[in-house]
PDB file of N, CA and C in Angstrom:
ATOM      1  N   UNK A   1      26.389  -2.502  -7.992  1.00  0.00           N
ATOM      2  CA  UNK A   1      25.156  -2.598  -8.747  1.00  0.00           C
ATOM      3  C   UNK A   1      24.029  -1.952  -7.947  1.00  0.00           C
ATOM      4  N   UNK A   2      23.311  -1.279  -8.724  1.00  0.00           N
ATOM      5  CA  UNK A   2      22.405  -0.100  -7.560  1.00  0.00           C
ATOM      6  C   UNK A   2      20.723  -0.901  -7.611  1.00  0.00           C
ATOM      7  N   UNK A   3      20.197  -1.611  -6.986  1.00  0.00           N
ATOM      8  CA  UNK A   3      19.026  -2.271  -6.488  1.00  0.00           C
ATOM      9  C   UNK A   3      17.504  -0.527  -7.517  1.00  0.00           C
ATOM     10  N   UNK A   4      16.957  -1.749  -8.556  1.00  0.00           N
ATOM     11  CA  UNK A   4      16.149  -0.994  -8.872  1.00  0.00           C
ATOM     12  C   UNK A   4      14.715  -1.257  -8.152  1.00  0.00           C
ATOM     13  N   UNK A   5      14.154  -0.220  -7.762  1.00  0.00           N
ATOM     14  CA  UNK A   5      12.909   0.054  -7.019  1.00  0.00           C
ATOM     15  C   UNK A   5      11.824  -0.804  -8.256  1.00  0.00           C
ATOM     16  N   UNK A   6      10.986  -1.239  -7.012  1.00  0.00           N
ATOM     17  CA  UNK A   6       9.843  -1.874  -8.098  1.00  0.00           C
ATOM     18  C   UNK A   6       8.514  -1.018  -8.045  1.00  0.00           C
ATOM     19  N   UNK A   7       8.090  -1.712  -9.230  1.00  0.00           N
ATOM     20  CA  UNK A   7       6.877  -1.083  -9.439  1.00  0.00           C
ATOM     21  C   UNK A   7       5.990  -2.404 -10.117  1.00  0.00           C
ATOM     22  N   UNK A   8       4.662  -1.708  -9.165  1.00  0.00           N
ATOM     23  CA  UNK A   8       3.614  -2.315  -9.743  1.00  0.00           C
ATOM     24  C   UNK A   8       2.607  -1.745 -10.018  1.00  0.00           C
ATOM     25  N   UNK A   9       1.557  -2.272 -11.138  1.00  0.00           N
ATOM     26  CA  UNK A   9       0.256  -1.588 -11.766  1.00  0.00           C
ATOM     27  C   UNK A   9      -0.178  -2.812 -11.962  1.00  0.00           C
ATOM     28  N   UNK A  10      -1.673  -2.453 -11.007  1.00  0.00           N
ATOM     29  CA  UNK A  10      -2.713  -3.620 -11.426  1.00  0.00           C
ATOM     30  C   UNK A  10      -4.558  -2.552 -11.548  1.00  0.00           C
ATOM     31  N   UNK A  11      -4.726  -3.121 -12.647  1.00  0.00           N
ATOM     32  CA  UNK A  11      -6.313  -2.589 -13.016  1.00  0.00           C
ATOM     33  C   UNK A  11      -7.615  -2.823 -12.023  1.00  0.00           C
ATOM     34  N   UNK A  12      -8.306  -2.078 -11.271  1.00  0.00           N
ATOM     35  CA  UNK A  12      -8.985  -2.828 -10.331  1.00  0.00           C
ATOM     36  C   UNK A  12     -10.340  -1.678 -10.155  1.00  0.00           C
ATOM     37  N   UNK A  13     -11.264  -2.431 -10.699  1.00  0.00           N
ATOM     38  CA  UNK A  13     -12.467  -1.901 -11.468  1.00  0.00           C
ATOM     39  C   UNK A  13     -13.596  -1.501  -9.801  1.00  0.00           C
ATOM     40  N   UNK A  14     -13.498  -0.289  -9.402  1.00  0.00           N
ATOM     41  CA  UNK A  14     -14.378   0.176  -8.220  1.00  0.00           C
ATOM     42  C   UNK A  14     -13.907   1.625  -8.159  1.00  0.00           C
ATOM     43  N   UNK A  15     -15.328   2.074  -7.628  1.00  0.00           N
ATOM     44  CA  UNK A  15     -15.280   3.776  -7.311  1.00  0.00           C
ATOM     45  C   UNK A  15     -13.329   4.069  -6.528  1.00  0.00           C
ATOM     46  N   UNK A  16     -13.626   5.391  -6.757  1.00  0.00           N
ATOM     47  CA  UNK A  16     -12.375   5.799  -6.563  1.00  0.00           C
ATOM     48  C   UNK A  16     -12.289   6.727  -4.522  1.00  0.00           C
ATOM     49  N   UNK A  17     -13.735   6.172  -3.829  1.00  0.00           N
ATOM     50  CA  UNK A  17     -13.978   6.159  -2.665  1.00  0.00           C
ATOM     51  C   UNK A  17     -13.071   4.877  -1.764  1.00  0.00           C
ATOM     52  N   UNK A  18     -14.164   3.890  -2.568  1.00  0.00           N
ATOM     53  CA  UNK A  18     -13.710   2.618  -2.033  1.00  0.00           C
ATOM     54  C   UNK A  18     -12.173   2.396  -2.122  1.00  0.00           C
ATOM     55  N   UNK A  19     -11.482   2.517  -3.082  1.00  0.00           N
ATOM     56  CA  UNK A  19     -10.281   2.274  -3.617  1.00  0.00           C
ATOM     57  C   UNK A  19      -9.146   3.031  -2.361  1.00  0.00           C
ATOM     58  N   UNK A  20      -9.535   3.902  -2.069  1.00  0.00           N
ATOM     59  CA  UNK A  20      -8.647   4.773  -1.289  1.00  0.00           C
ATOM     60  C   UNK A  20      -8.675   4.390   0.247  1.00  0.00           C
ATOM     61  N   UNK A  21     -10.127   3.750   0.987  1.00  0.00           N
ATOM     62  CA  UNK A  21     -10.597   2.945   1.683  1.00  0.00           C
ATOM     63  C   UNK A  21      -9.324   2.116   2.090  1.00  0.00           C
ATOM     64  N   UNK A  22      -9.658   0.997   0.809  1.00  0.00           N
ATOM     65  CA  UNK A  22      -8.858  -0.409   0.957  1.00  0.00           C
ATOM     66  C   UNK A  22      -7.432  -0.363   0.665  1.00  0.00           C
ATOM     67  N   UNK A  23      -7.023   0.713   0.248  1.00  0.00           N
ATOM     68  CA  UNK A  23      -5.600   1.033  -0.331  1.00  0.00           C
ATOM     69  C   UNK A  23      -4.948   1.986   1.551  1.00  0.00           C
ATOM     70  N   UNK A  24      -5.818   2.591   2.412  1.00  0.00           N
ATOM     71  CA  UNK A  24      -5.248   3.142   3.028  1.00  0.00           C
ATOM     72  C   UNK A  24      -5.406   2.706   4.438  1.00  0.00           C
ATOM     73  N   UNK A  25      -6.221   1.803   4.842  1.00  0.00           N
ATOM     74  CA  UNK A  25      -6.273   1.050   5.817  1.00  0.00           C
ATOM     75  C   UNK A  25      -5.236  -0.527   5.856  1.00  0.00           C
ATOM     76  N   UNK A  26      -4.646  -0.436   6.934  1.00  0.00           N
ATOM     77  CA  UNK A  26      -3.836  -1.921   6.599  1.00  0.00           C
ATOM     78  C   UNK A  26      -4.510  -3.207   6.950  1.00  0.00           C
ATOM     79  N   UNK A  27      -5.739  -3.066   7.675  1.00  0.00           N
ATOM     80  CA  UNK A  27      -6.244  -4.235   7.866  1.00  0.00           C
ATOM     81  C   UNK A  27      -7.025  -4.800   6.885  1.00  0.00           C
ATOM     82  N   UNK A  28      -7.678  -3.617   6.122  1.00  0.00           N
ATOM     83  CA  UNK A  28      -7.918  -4.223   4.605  1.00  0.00           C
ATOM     84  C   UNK A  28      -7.149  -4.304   3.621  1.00  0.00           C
ATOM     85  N   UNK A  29      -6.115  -3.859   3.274  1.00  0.00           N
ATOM     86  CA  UNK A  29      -5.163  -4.010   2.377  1.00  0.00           C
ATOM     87  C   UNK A  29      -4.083  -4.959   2.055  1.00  0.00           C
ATOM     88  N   UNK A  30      -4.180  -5.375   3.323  1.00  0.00           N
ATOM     89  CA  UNK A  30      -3.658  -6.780   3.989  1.00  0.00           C
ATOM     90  C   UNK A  30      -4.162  -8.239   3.370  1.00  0.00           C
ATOM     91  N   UNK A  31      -5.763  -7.832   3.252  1.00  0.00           N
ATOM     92  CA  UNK A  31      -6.544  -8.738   2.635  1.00  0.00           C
ATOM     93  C   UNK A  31      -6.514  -9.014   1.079  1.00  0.00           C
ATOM     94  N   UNK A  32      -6.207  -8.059   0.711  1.00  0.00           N
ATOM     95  CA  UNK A  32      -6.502  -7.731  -1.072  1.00  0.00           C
ATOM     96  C   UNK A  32      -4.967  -7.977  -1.685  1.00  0.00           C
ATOM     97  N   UNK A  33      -4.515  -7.581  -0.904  1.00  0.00           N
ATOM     98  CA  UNK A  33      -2.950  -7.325  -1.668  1.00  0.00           C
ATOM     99  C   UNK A  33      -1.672  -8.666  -1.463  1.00  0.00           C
ATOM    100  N   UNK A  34      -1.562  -9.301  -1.760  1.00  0.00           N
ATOM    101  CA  UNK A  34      -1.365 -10.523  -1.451  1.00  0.00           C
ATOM    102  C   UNK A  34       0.527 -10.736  -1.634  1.00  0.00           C
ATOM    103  N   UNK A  35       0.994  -9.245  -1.129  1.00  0.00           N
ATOM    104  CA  UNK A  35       2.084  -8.720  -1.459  1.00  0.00           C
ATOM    105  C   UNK A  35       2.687  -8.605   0.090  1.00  0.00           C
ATOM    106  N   UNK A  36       1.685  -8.601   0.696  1.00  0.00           N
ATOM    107  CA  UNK A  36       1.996  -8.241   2.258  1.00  0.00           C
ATOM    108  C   UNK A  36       0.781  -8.880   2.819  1.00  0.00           C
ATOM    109  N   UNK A  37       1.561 -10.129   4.050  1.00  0.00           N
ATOM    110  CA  UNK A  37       0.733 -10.390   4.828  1.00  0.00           C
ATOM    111  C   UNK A  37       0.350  -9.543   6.056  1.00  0.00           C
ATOM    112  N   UNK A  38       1.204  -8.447   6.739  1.00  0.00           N
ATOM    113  CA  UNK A  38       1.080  -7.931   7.300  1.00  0.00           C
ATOM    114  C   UNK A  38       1.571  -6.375   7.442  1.00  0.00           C
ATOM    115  N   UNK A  39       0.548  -5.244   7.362  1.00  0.00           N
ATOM    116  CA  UNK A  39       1.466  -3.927   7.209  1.00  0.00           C
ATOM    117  C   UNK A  39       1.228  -3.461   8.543  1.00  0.00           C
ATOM    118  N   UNK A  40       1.885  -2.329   8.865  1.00  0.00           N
ATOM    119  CA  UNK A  40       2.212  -1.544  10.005  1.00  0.00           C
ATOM    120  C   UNK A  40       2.316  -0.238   9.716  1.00  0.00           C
ATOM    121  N   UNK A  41       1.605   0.798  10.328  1.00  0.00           N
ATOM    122  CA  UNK A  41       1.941   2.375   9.607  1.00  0.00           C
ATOM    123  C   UNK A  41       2.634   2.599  10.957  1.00  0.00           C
ATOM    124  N   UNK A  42       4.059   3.220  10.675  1.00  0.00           N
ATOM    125  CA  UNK A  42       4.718   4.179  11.663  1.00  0.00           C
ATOM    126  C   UNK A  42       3.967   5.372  12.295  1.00  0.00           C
ATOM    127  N   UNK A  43       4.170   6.257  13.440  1.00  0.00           N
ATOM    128  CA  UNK A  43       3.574   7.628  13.537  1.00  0.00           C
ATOM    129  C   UNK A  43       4.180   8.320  12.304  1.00  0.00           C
ATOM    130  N   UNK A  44       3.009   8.798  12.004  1.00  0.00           N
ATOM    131  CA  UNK A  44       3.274  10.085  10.955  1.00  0.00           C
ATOM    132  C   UNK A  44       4.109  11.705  10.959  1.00  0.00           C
ATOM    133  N   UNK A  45       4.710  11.836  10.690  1.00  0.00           N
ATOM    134  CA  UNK A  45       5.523  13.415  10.867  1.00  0.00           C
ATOM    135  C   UNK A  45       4.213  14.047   9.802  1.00  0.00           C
ATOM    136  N   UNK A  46       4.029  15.184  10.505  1.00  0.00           N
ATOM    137  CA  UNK A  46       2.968  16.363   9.722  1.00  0.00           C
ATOM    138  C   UNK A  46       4.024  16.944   8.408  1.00  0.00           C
ATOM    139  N   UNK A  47       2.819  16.726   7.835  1.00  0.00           N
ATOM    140  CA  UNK A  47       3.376  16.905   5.826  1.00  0.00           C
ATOM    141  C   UNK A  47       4.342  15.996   5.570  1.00  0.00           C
ATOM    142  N   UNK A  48       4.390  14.819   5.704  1.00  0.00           N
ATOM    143  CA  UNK A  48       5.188  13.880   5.276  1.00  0.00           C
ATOM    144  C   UNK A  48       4.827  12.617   4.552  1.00  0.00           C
ATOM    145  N   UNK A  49       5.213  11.781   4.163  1.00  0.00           N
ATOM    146  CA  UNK A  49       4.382  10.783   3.754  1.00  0.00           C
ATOM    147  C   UNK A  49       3.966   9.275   4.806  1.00  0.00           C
ATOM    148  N   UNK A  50       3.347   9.002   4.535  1.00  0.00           N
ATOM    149  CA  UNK A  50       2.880   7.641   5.759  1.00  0.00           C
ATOM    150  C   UNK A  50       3.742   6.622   5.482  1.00  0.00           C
ATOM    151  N   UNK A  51       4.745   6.460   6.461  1.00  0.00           N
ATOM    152  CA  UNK A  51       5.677   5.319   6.324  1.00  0.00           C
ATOM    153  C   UNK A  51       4.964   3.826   7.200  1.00  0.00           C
ATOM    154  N   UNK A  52       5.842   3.004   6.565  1.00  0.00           N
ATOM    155  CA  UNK A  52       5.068   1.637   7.075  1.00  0.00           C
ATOM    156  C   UNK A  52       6.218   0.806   6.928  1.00  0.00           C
ATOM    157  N   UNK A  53       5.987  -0.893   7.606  1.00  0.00           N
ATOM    158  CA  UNK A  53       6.640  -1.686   7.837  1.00  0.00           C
ATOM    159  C   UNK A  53       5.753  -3.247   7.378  1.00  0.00           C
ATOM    160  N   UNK A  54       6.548  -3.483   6.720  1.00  0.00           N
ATOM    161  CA  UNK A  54       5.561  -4.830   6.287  1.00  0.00           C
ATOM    162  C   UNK A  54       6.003  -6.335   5.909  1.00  0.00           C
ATOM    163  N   UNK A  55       5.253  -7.135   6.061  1.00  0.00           N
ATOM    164  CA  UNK A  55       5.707  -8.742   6.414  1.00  0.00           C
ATOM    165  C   UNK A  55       5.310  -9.261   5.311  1.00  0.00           C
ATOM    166  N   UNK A  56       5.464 -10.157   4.255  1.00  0.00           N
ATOM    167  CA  UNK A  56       5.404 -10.952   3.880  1.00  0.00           C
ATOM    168  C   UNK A  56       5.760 -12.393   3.962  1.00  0.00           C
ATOM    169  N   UNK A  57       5.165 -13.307   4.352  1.00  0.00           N
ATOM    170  CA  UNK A  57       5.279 -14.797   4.543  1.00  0.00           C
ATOM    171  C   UNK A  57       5.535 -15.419   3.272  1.00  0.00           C
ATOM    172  N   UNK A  58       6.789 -16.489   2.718  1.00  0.00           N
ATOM    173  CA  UNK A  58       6.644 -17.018   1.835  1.00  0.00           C
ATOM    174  C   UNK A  58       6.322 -18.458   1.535  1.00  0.00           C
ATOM    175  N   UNK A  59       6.056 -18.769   3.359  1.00  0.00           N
ATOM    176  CA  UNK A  59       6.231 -20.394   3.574  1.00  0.00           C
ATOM    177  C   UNK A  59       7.808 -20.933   3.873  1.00  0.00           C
ATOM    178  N   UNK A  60       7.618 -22.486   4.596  1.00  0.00           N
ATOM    179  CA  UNK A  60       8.223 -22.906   5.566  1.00  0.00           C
ATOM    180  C   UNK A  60       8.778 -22.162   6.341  1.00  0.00           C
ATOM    181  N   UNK A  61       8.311 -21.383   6.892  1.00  0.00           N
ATOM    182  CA  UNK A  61       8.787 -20.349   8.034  1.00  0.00           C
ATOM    183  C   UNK A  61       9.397 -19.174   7.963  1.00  0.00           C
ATOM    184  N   UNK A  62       9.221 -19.244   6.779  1.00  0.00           N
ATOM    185  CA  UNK A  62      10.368 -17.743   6.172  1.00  0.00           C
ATOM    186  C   UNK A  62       9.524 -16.727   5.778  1.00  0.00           C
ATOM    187  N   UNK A  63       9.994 -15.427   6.343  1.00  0.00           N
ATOM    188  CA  UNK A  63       8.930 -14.714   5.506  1.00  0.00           C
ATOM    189  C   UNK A  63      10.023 -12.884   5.090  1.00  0.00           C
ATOM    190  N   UNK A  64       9.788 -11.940   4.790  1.00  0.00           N
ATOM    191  CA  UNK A  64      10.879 -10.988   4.443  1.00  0.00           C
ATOM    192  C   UNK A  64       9.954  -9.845   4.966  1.00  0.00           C
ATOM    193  N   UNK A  65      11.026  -8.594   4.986  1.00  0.00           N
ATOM    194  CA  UNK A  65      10.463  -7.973   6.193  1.00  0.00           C
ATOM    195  C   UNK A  65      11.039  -6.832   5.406  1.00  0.00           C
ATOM    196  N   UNK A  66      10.080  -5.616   5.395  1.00  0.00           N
ATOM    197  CA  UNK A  66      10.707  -4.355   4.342  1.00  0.00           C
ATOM    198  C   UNK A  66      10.077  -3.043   5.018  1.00  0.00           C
ATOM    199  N   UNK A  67      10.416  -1.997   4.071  1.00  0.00           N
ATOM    200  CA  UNK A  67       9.540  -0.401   4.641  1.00  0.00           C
ATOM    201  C   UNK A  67       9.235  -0.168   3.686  1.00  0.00           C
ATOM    202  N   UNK A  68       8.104   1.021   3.543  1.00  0.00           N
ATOM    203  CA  UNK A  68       7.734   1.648   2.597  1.00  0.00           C
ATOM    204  C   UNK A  68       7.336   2.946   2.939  1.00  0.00           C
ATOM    205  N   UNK A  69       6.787   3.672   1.607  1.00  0.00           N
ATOM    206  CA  UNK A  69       5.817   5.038   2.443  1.00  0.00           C
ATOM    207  C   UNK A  69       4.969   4.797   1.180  1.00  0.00           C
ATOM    208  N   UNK A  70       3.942   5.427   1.618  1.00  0.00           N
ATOM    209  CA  UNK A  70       2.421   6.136   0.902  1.00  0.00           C
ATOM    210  C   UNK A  70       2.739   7.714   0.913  1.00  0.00           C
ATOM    211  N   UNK A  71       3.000   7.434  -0.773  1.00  0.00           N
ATOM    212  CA  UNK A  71       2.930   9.183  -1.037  1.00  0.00           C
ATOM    213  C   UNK A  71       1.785   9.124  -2.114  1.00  0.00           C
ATOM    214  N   UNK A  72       0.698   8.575  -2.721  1.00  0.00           N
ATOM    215  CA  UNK A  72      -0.521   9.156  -2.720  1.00  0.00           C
ATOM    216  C   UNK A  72      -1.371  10.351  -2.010  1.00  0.00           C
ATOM    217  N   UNK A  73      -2.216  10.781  -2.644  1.00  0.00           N
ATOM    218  CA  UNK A  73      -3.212  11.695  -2.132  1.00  0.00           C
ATOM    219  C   UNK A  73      -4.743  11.524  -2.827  1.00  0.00           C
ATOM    220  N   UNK A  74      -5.297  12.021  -1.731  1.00  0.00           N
ATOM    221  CA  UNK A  74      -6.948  11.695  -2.273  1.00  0.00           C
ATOM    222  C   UNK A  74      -7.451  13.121  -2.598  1.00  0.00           C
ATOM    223  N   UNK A  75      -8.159  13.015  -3.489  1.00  0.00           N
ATOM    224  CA  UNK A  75      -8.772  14.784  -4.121  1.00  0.00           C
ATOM    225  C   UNK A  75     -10.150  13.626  -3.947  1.00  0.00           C
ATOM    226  N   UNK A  76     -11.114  14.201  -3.345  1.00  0.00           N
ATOM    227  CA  UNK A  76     -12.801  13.662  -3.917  1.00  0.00           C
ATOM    228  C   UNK A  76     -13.208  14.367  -4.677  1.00  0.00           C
ATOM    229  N   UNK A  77     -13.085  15.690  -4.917  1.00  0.00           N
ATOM    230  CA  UNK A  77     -13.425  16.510  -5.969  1.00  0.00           C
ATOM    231  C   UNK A  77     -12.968  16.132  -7.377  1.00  0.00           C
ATOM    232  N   UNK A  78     -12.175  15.577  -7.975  1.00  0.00           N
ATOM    233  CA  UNK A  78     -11.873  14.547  -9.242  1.00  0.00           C
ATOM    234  C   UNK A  78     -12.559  13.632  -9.779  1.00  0.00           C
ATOM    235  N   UNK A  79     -12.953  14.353 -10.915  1.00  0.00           N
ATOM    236  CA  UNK A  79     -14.179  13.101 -11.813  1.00  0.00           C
ATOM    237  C   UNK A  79     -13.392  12.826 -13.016  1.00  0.00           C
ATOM    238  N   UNK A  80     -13.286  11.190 -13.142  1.00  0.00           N
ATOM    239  CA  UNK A  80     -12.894  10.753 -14.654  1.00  0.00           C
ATOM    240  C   UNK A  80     -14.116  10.194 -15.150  1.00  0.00           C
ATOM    241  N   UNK A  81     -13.360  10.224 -16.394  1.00  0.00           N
ATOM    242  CA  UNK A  81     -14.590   9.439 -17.337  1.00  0.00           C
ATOM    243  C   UNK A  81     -13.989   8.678 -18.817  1.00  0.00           C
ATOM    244  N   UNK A  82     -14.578   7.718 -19.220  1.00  0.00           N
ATOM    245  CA  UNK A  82     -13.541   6.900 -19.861  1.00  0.00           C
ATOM    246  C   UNK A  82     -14.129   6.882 -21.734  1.00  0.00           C
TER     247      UNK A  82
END
């Protein structure tokens, strides 16, 4: 049975400065995202994506331990409008 990748989408109403801010720093993202108590970015390989390591606590002492990467990108030059 082949393990399907998750996905999540959540709506979260702030400039698209800030957003990239709190989405790309782990000490704030840490705070907001309540998915991971603790992230870790690996060194980066040039042109690659930002891999990471991250903790989640679920209580009584247990907590699960995973990887990821950040393949986002930031354009500031991009204006929406609704």
């Amino acid at each position: 049975m082949k393990n399907k990748p998750i996905y999540v989408e959540v709506p979260i109403y702030t400039n698209l400065e800030k957003l990239w801010e709190y989405t790309q720093k782990p000490h704030l993202h840490e705070k907001w995202d309540l998915r991971f108590s603790s992230i870790t970015y690996l060194p980066k390989e040039e042109n690659e994506p930002q891999h990471f390591v991250y903790k989640t606590k679920i209580g009584f002492g247990v907590q699960i331990e995973g990887w990821g990467k950040s393949v986002g990108q930031h354009h500031a030059d991009m204006v929406y409008s609704s």
